[in-house]
C-alpha atoms as a PDB file:
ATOM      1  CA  UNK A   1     101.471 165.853  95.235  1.00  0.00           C
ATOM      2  CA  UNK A   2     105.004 167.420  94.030  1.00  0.00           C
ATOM      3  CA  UNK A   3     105.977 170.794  95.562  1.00  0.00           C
ATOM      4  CA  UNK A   4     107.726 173.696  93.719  1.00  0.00           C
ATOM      5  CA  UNK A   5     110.763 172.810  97.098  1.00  0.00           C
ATOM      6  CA  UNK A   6     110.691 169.456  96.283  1.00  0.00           C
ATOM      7  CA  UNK A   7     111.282 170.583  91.835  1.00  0.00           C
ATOM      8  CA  UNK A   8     114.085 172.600  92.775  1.00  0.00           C
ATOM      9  CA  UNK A   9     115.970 170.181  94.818  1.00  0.00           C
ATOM     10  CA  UNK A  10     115.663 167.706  91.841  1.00  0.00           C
ATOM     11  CA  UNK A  11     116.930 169.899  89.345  1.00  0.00           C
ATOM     12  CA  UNK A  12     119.712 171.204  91.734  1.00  0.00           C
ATOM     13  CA  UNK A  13     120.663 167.671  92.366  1.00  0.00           C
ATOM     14  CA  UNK A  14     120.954 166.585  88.724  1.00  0.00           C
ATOM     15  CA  UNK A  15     122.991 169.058  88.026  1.00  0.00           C
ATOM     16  CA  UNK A  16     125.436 168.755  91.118  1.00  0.00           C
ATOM     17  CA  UNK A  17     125.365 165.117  90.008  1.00  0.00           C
ATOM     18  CA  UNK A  18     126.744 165.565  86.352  1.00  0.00           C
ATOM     19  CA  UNK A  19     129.712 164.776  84.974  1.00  0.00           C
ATOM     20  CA  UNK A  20     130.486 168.354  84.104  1.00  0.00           C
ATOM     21  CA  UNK A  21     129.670 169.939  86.871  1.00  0.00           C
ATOM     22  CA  UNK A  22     132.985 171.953  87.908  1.00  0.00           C
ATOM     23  CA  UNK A  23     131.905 173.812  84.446  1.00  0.00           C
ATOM     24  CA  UNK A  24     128.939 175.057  86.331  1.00  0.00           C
ATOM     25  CA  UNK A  25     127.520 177.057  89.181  1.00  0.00           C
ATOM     26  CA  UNK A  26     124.172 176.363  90.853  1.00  0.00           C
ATOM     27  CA  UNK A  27     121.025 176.717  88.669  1.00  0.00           C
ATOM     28  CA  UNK A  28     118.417 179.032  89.366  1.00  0.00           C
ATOM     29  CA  UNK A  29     114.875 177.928  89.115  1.00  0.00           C
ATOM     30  CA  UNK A  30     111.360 180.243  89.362  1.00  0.00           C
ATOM     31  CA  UNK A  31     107.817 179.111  88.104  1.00  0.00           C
ATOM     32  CA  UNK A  32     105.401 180.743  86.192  1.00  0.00           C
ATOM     33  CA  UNK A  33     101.986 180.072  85.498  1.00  0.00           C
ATOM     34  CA  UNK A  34     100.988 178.893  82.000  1.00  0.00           C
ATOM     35  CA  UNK A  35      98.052 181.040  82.115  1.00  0.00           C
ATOM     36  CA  UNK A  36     100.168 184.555  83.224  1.00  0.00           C
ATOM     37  CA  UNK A  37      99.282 187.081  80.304  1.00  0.00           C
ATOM     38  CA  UNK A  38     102.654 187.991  79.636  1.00  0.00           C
ATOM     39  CA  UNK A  39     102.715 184.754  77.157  1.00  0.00           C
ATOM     40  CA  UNK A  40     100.042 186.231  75.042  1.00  0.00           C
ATOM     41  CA  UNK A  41     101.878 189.759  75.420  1.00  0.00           C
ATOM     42  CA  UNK A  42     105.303 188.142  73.907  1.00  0.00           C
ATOM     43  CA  UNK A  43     103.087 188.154  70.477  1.00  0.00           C
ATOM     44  CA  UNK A  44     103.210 191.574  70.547  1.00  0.00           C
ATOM     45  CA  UNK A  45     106.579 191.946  71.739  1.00  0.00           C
ATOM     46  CA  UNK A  46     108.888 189.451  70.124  1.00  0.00           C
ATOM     47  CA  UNK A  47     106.856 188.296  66.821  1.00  0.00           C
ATOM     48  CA  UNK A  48     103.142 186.590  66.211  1.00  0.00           C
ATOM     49  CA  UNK A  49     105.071 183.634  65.569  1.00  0.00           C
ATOM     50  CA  UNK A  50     105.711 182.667  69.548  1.00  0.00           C
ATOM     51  CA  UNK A  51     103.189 180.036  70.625  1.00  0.00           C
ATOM     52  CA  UNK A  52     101.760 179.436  73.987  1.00  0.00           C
ATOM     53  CA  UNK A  53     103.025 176.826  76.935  1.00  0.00           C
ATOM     54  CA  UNK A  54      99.488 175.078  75.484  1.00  0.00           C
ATOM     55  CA  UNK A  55     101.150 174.646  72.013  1.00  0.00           C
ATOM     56  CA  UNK A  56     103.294 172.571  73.060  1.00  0.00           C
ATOM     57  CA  UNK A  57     101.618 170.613  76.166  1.00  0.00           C
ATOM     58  CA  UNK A  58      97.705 170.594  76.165  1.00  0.00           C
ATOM     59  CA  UNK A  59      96.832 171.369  79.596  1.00  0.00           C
ATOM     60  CA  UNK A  60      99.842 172.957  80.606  1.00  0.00           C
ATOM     61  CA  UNK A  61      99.293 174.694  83.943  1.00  0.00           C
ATOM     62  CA  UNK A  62     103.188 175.645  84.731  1.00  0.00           C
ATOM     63  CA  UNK A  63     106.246 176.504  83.018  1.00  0.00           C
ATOM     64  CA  UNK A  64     109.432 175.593  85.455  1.00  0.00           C
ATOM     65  CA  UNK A  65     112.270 178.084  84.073  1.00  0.00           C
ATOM     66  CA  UNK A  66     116.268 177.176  84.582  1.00  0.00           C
ATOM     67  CA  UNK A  67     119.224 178.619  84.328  1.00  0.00           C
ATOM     68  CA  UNK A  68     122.672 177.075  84.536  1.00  0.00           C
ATOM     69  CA  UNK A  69     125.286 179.680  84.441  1.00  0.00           C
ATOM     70  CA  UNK A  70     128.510 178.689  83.917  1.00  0.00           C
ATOM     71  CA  UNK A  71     131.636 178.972  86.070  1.00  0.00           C
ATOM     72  CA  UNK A  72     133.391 181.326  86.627  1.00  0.00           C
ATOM     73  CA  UNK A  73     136.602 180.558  84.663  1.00  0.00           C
ATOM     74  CA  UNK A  74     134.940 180.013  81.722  1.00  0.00           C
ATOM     75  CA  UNK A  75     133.116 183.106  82.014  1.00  0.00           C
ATOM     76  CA  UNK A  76     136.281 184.974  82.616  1.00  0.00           C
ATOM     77  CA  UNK A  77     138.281 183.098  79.508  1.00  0.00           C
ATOM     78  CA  UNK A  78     135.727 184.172  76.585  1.00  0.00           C
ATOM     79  CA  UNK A  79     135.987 187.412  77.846  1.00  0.00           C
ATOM     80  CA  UNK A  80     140.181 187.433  75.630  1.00  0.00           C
ATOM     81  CA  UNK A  81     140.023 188.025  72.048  1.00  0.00           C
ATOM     82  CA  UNK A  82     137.228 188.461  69.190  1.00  0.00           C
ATOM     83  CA  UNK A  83     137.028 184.706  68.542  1.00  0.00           C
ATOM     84  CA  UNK A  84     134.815 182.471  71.705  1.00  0.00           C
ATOM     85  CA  UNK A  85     137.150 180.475  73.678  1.00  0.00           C
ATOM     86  CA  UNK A  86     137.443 176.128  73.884  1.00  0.00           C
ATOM     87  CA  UNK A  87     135.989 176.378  77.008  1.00  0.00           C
ATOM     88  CA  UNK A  88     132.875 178.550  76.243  1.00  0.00           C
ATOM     89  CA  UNK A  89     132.349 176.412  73.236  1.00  0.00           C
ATOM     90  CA  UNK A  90     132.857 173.305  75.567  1.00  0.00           C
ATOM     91  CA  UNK A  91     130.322 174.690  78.147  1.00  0.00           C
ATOM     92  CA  UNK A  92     127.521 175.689  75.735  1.00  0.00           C
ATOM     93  CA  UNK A  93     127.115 172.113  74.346  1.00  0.00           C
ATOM     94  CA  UNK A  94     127.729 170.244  77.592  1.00  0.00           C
ATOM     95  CA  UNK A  95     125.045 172.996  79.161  1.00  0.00           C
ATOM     96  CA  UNK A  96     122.675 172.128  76.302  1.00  0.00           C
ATOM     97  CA  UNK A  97     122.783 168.087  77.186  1.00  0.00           C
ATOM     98  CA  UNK A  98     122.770 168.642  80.991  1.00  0.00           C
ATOM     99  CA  UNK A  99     118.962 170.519  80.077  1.00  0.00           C
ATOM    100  CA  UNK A 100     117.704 167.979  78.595  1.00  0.00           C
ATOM    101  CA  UNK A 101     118.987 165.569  80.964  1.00  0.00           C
ATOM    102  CA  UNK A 102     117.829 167.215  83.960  1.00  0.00           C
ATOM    103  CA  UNK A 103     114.326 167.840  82.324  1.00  0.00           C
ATOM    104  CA  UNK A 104     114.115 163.983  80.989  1.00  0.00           C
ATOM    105  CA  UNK A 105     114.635 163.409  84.996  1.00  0.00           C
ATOM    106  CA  UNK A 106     111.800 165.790  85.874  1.00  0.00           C
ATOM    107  CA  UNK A 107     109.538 164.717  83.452  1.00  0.00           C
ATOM    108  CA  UNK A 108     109.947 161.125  84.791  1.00  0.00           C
ATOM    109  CA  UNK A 109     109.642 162.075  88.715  1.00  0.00           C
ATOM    110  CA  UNK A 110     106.099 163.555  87.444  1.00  0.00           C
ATOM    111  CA  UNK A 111     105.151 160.668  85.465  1.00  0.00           C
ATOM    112  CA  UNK A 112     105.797 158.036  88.582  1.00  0.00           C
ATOM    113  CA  UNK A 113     103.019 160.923  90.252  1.00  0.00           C
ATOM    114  CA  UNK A 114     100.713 160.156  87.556  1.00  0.00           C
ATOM    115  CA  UNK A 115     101.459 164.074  86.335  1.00  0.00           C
ATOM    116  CA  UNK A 116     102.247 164.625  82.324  1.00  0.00           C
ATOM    117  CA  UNK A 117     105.028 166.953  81.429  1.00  0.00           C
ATOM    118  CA  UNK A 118     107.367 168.423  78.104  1.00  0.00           C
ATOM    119  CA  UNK A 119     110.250 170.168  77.697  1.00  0.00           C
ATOM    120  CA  UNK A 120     111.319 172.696  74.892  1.00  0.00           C
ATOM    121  CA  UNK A 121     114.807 171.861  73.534  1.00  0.00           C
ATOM    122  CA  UNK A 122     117.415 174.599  74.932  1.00  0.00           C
ATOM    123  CA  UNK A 123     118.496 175.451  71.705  1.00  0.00           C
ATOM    124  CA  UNK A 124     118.223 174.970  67.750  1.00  0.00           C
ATOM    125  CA  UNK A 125     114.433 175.214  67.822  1.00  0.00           C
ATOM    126  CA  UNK A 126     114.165 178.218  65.017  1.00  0.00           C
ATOM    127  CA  UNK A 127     113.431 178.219  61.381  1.00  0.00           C
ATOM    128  CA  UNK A 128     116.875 178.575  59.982  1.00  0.00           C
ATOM    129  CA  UNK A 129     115.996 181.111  56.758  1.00  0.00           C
ATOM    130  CA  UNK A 130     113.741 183.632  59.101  1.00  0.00           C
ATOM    131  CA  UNK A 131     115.570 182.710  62.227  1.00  0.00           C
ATOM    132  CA  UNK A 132     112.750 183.015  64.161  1.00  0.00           C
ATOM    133  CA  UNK A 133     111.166 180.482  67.334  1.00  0.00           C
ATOM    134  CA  UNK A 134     107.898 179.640  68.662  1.00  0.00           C
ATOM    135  CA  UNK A 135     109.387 179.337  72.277  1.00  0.00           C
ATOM    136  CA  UNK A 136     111.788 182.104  74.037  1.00  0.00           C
ATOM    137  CA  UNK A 137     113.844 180.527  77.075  1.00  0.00           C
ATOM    138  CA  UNK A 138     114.543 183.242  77.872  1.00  0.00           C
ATOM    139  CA  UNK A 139     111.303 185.285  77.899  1.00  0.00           C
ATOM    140  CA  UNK A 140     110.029 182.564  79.860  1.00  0.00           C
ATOM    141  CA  UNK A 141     112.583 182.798  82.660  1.00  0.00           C
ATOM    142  CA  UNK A 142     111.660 186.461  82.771  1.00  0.00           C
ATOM    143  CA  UNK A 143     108.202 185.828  83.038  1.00  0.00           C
ATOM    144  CA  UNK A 144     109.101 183.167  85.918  1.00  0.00           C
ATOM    145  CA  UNK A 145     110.960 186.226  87.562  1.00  0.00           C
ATOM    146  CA  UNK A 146     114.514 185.132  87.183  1.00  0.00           C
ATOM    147  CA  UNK A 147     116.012 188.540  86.055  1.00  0.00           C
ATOM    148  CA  UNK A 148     115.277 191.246  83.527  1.00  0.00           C
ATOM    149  CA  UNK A 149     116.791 192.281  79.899  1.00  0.00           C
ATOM    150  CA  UNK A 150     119.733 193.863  79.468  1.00  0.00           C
ATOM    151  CA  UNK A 151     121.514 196.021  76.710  1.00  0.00           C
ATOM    152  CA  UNK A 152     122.780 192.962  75.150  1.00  0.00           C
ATOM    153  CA  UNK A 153     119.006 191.527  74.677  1.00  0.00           C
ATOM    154  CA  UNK A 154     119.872 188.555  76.898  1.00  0.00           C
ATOM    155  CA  UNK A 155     117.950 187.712  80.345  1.00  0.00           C
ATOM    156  CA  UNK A 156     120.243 189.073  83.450  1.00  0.00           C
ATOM    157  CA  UNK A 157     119.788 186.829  86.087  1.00  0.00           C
ATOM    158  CA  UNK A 158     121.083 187.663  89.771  1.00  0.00           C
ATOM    159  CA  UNK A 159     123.530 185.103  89.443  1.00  0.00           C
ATOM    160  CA  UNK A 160     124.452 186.824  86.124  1.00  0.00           C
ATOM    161  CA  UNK A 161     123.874 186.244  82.198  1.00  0.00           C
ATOM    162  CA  UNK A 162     126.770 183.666  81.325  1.00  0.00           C
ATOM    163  CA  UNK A 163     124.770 180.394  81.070  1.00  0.00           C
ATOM    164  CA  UNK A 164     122.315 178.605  79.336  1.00  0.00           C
ATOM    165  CA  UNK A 165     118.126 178.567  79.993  1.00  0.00           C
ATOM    166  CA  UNK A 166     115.698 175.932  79.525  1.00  0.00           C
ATOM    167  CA  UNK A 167     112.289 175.294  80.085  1.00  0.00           C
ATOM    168  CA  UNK A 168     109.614 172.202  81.644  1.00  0.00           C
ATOM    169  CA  UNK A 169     105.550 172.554  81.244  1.00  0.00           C
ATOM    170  CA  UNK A 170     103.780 170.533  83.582  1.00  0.00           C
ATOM    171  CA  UNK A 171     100.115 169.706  83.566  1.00  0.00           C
ATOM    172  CA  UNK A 172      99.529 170.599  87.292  1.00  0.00           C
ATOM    173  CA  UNK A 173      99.010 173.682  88.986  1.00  0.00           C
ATOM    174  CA  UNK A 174     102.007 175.592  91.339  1.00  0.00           C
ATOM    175  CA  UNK A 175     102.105 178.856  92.551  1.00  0.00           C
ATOM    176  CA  UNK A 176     104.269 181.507  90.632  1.00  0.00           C
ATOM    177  CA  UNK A 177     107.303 183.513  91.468  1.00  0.00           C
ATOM    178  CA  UNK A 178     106.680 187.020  91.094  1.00  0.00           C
ATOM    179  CA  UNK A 179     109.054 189.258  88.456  1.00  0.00           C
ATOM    180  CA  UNK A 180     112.086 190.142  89.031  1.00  0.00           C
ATOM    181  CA  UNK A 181     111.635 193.805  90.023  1.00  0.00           C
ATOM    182  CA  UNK A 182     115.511 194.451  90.554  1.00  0.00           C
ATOM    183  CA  UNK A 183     117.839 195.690  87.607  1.00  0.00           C
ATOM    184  CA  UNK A 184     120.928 193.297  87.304  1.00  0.00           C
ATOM    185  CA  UNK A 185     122.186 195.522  83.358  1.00  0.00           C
ATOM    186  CA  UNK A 186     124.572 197.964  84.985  1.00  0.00           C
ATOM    187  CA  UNK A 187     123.502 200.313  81.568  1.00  0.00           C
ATOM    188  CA  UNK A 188     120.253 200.607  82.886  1.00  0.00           C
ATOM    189  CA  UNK A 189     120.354 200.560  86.595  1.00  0.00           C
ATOM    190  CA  UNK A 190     123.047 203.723  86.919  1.00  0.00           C
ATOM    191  CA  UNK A 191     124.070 204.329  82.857  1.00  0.00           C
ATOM    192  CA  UNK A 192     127.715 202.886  83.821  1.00  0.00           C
ATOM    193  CA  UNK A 193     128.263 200.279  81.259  1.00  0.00           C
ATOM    194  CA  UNK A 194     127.904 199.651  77.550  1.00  0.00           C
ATOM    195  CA  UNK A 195     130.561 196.678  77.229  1.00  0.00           C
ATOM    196  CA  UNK A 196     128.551 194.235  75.568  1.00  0.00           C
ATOM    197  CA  UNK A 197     127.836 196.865  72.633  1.00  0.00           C
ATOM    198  CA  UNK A 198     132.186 196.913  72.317  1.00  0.00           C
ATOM    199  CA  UNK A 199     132.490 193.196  73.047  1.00  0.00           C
ATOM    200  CA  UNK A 200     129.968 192.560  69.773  1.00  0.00           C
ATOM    201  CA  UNK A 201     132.622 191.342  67.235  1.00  0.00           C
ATOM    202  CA  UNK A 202     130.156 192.155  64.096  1.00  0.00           C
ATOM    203  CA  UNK A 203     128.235 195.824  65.080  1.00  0.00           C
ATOM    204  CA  UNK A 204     125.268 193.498  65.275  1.00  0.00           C
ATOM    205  CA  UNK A 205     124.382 194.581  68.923  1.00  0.00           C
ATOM    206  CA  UNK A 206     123.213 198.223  69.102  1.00  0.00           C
ATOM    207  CA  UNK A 207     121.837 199.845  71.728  1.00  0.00           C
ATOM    208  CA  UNK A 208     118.248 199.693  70.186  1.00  0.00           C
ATOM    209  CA  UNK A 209     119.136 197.238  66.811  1.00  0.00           C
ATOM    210  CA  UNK A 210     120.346 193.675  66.836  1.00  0.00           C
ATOM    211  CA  UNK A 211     120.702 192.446  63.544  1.00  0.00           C
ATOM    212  CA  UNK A 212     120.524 188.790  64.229  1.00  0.00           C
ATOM    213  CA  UNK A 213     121.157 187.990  60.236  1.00  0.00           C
ATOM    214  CA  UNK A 214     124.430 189.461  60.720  1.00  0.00           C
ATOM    215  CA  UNK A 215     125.073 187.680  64.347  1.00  0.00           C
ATOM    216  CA  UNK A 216     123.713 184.627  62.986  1.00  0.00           C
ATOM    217  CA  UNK A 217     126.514 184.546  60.191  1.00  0.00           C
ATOM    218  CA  UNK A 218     129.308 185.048  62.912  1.00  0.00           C
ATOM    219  CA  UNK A 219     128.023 181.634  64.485  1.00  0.00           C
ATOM    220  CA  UNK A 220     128.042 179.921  61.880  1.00  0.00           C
ATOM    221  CA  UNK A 221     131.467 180.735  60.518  1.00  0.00           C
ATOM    222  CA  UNK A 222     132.633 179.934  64.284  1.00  0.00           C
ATOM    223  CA  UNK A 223     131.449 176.476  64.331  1.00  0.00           C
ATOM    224  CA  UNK A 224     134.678 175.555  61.678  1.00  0.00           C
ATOM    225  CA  UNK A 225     136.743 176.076  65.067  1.00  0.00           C
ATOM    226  CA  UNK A 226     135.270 173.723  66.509  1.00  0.00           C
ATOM    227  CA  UNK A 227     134.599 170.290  65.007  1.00  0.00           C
ATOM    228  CA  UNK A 228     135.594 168.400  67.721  1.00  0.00           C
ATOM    229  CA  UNK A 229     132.715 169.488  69.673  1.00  0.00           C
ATOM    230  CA  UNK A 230     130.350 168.801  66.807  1.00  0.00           C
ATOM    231  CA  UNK A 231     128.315 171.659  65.342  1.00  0.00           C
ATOM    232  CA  UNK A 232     129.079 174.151  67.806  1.00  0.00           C
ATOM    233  CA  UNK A 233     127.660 177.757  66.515  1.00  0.00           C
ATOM    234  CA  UNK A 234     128.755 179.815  69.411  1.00  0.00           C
ATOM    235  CA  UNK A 235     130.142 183.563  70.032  1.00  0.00           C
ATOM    236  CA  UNK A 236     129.489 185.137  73.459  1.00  0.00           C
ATOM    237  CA  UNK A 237     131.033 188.221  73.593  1.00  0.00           C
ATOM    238  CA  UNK A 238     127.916 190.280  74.664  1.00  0.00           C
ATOM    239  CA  UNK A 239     127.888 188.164  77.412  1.00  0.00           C
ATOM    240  CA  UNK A 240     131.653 188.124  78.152  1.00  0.00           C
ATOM    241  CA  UNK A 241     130.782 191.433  79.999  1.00  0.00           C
ATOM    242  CA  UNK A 242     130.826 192.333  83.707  1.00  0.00           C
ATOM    243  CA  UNK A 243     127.169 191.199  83.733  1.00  0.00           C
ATOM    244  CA  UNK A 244     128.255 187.705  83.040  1.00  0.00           C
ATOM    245  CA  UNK A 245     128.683 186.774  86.764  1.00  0.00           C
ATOM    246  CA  UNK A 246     127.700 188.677  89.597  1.00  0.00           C
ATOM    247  CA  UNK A 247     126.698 186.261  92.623  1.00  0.00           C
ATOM    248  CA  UNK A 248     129.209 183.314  92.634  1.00  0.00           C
END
């Protein structure tokens, strides 16, 4: 029978083993349990369109949460200018692949154990007029206790917020990592920081609005820099903050 030790190692291995792995820093992985309330709660919280882990594998029993943050260079480099660096842009579509990669090789290892798993694509999975998504990544990595919500709306992680999340269901039952009880947002553990709300090129990011029409236009008029990556809607800058890495 697999092991939550023996999950982790995978995933930390596939991602050591990547071709772009100097863009990367070890991923962090926690497990929650399909069945923790908090998935009915994001209803409430987020939007009745969010569906369950059961919506998209029928006996789901756990949800494996990752996060890949990226290095610390390119972390550093999209933190210059209004516009999102090459490198960020680079990172967020190599990032994207490497989760799917690494959950194609989970959802194999399970398989050969006779165990039936999914994964949720890491990104692009929202209705493009209401911009909204049955899944949250990163709701789900809170949930599996892998850091809390900052000012800038995104998950915090201990490693910090510069990165990419994605998400596995399996059909067998683990034992879940407990919330992250620790505050990584500098804003709200001592009131010392409010960068991401200057970094926002648009206003979109307020302290208690996001517009994510307005946000969503900025990405999209970014992707014209970079068509060598392919359709690339990127930005950043709320996480090109001194959240974006804190444990290297």
């Amino acid at each position: 029978m697999t092991s939550k030790h023996e999950l982790a190692q995978l995933i930390r291995a596939a991602v050591a083993a990547d071709s772009n792995a100097a863009s990367f820093r070890e991923p962090l992985i926690g497990f929650s349990s399909a069945a923790d309330p908090n998935y009915a709660k994001l209803q409430q919280i987020v939007g009745p369109w969010i569906a369950s882990p059961q919506f998209f594998l029928s006996g789901a029993e756990t949800v494996i949460s990752l996060f890949i943050p990226f290095a610390v260079e390119i972390s550093q480099e999209n933190q210059e200018g209004a516009q999102p660096s090459h490198g960020w842009a680079k990172s967020y579509i190599d990032a994207n692949i490497l989760i799917e990669k690494v959950s194609q090789t989970v959802i194999q290892h399970l398989a050969s154990q006779g165990i039936i798993a999914a994964s949720i694509p890491p990104t692009h999975t929202y209705d493009a007029e209401t911009l909204t998504s049955a899944w949250s990544h990163r709701s789900a990595a809170y949930i599996a206790g892998l850091g809390r919500f900052g000012v800038n709306r995104m998950l915090i992680t201990k490693k910090g917020c510069a990165g990419r999340f994605g998400s596995i269901l399996l059909a067998v039952k683990l034992e879940p990592d407990l919330p992250s009880e620790e505050e990584y947002c500098f804003y709200y553990k001592n009131g010392s920081c409010l960068s991401c709300l200057k970094q926002c090129p648009t206003g979109a990011l307020q302290f208690n609005r996001f517009d994510k029409f307005l946000c969503n236009e900025r990405l999209l008029e970014n992707v014209e820099q970079f068509t060598d990556l392919g359709w690339c809607d990127v930005c950043g800058k709320c996480l090109a903050t001194p959240c974006a890495v804190l444990e290297k």
